[in-house]
C-alpha atoms as a PDB file:
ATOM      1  CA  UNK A   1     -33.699 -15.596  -3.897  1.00  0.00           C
ATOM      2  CA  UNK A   2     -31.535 -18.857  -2.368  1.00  0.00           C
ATOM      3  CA  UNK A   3     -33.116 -18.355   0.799  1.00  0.00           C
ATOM      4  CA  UNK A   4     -36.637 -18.095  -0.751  1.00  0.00           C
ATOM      5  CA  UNK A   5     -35.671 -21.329  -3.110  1.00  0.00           C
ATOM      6  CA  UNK A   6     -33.843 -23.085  -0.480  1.00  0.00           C
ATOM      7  CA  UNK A   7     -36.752 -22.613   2.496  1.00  0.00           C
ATOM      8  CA  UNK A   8     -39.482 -23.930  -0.243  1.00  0.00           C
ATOM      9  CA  UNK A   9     -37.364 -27.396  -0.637  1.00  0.00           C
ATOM     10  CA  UNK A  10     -36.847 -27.476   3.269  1.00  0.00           C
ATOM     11  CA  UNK A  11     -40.497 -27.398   3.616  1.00  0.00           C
ATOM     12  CA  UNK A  12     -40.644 -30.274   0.881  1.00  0.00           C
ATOM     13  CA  UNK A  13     -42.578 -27.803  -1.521  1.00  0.00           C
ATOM     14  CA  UNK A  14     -41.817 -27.654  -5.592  1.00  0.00           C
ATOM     15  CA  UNK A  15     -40.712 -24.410  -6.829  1.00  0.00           C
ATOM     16  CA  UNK A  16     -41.388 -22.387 -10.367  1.00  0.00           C
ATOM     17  CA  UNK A  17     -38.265 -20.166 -10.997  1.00  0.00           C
ATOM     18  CA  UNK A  18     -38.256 -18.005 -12.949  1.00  0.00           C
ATOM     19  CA  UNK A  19     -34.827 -16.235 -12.742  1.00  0.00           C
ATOM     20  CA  UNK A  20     -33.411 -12.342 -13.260  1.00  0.00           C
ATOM     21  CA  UNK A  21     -29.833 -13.182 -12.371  1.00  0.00           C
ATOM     22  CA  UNK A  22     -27.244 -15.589 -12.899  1.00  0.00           C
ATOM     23  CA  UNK A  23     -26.941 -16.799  -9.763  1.00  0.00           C
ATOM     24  CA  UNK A  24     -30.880 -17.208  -9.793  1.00  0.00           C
ATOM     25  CA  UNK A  25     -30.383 -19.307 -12.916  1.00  0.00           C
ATOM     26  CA  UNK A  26     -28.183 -21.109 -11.741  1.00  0.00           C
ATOM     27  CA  UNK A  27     -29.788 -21.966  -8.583  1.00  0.00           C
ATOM     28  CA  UNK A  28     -32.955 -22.522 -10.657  1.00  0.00           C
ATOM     29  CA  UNK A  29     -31.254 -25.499 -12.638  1.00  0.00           C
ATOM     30  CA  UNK A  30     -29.945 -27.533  -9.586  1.00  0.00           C
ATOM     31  CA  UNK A  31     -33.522 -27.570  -8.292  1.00  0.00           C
ATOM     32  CA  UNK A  32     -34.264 -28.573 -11.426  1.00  0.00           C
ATOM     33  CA  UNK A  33     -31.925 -31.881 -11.410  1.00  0.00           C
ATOM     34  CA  UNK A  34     -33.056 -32.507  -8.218  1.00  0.00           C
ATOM     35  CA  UNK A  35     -36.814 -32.852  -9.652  1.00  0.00           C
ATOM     36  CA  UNK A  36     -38.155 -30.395  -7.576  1.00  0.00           C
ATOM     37  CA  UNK A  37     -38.183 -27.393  -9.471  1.00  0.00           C
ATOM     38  CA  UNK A  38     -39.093 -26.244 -13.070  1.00  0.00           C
ATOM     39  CA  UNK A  39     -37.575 -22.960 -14.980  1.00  0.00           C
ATOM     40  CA  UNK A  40     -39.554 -20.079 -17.011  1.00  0.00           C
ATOM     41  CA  UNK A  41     -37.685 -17.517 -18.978  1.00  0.00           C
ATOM     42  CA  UNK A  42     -38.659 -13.844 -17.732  1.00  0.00           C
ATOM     43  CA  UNK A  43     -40.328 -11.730 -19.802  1.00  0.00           C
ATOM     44  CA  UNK A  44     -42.029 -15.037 -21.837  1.00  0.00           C
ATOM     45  CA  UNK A  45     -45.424 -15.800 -20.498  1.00  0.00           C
ATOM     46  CA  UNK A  46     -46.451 -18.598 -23.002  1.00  0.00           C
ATOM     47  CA  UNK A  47     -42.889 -20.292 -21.176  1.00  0.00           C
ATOM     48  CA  UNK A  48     -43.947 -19.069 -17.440  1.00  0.00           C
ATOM     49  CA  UNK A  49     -47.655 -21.036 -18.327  1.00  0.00           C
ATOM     50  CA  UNK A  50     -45.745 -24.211 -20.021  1.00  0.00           C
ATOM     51  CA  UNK A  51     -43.531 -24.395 -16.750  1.00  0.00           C
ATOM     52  CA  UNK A  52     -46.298 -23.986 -14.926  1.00  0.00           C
ATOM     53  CA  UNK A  53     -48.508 -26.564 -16.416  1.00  0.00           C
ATOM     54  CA  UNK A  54     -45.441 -29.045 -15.680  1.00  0.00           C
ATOM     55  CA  UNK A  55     -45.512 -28.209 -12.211  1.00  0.00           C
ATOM     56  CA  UNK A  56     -49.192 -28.617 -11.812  1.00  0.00           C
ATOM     57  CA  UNK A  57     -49.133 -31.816 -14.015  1.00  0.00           C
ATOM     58  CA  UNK A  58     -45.776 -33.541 -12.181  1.00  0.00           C
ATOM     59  CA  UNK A  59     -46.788 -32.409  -9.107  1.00  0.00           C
ATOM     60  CA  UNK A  60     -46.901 -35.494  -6.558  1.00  0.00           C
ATOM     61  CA  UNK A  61     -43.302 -36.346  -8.044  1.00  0.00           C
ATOM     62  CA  UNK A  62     -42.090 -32.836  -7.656  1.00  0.00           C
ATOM     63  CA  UNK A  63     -43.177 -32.772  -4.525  1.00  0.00           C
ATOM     64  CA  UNK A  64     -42.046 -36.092  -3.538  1.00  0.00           C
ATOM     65  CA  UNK A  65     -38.031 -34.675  -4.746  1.00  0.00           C
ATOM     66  CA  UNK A  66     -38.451 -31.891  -2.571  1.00  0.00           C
ATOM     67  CA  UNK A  67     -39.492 -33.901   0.663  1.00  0.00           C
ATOM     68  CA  UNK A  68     -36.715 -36.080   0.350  1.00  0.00           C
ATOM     69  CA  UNK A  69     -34.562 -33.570  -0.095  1.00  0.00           C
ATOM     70  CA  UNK A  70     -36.015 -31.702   2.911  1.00  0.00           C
ATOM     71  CA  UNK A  71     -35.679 -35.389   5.042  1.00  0.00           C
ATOM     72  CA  UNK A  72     -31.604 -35.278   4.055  1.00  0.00           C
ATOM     73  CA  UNK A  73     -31.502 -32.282   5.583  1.00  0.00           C
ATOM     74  CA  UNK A  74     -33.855 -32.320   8.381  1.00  0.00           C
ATOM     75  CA  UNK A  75     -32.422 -31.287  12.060  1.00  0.00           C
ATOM     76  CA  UNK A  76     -29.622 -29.756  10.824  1.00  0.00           C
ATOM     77  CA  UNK A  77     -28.570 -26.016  12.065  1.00  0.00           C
ATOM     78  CA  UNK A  78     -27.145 -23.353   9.917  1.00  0.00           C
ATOM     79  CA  UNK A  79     -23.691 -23.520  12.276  1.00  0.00           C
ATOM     80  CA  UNK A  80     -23.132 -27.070  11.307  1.00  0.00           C
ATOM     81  CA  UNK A  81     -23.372 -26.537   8.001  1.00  0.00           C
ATOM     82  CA  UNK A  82     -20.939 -23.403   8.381  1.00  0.00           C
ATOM     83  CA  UNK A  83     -18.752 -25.846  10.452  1.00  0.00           C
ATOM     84  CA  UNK A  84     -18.608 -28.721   7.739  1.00  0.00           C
ATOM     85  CA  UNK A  85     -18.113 -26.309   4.900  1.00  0.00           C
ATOM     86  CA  UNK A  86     -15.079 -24.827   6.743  1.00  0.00           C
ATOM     87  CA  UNK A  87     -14.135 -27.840   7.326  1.00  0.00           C
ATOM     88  CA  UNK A  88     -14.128 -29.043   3.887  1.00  0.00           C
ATOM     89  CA  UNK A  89     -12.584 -25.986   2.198  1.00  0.00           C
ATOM     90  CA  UNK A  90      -9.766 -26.385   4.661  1.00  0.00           C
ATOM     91  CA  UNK A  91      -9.052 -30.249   4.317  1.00  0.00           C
ATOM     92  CA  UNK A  92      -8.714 -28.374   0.610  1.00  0.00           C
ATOM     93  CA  UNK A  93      -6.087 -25.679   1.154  1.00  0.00           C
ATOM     94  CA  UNK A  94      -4.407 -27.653   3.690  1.00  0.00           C
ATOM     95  CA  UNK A  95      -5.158 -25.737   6.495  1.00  0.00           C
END
């Protein structure tokens, strides 16, 4: 789930999705840009062992994406972000 995903990267750990839903998938595939993630289709275990051979193998630099994304983010409280994304969706309404 996004909170499973999202508290891995926090912690500065890589993650091996492997997604059910759309949402998941898509999820899945900005951790992926990032560098900190790697995708396996369900249901397709010679994929799930590739992915996971990629983790294992790119694992310092994995890890190293999800630590600095954990550092941009560090100290900062779920009402903040709440705050800024109000914020931002009203600066684009015009409210």
């Amino acid at each position: 789930t996004h909170g499973t995903l999202s508290a891995a990267l926090v912690a500065g750990k890589p993650v091996l999705n492997i997604p059910l839903q759309l949402e998941q998938a898509m999820l899945a595939k900005s951790y992926a840009r990032l560098g900190a993630g790697v995708i396996a289709a369900q249901r397709d275990g010679t994929a799930t062992v590739m992915a996971l051979h990629f983790l294992i193998q790119h694992h310092s630099q994995m890890q190293e994406s999800a630590r600095q994304y954990a550092l941009k983010y560090e100290g900062q409280e779920k009402q903040q972000t709440i705050e800024e994304l109000v914020d931002a969706l009203e600066s684009i309404t015009g409210n």
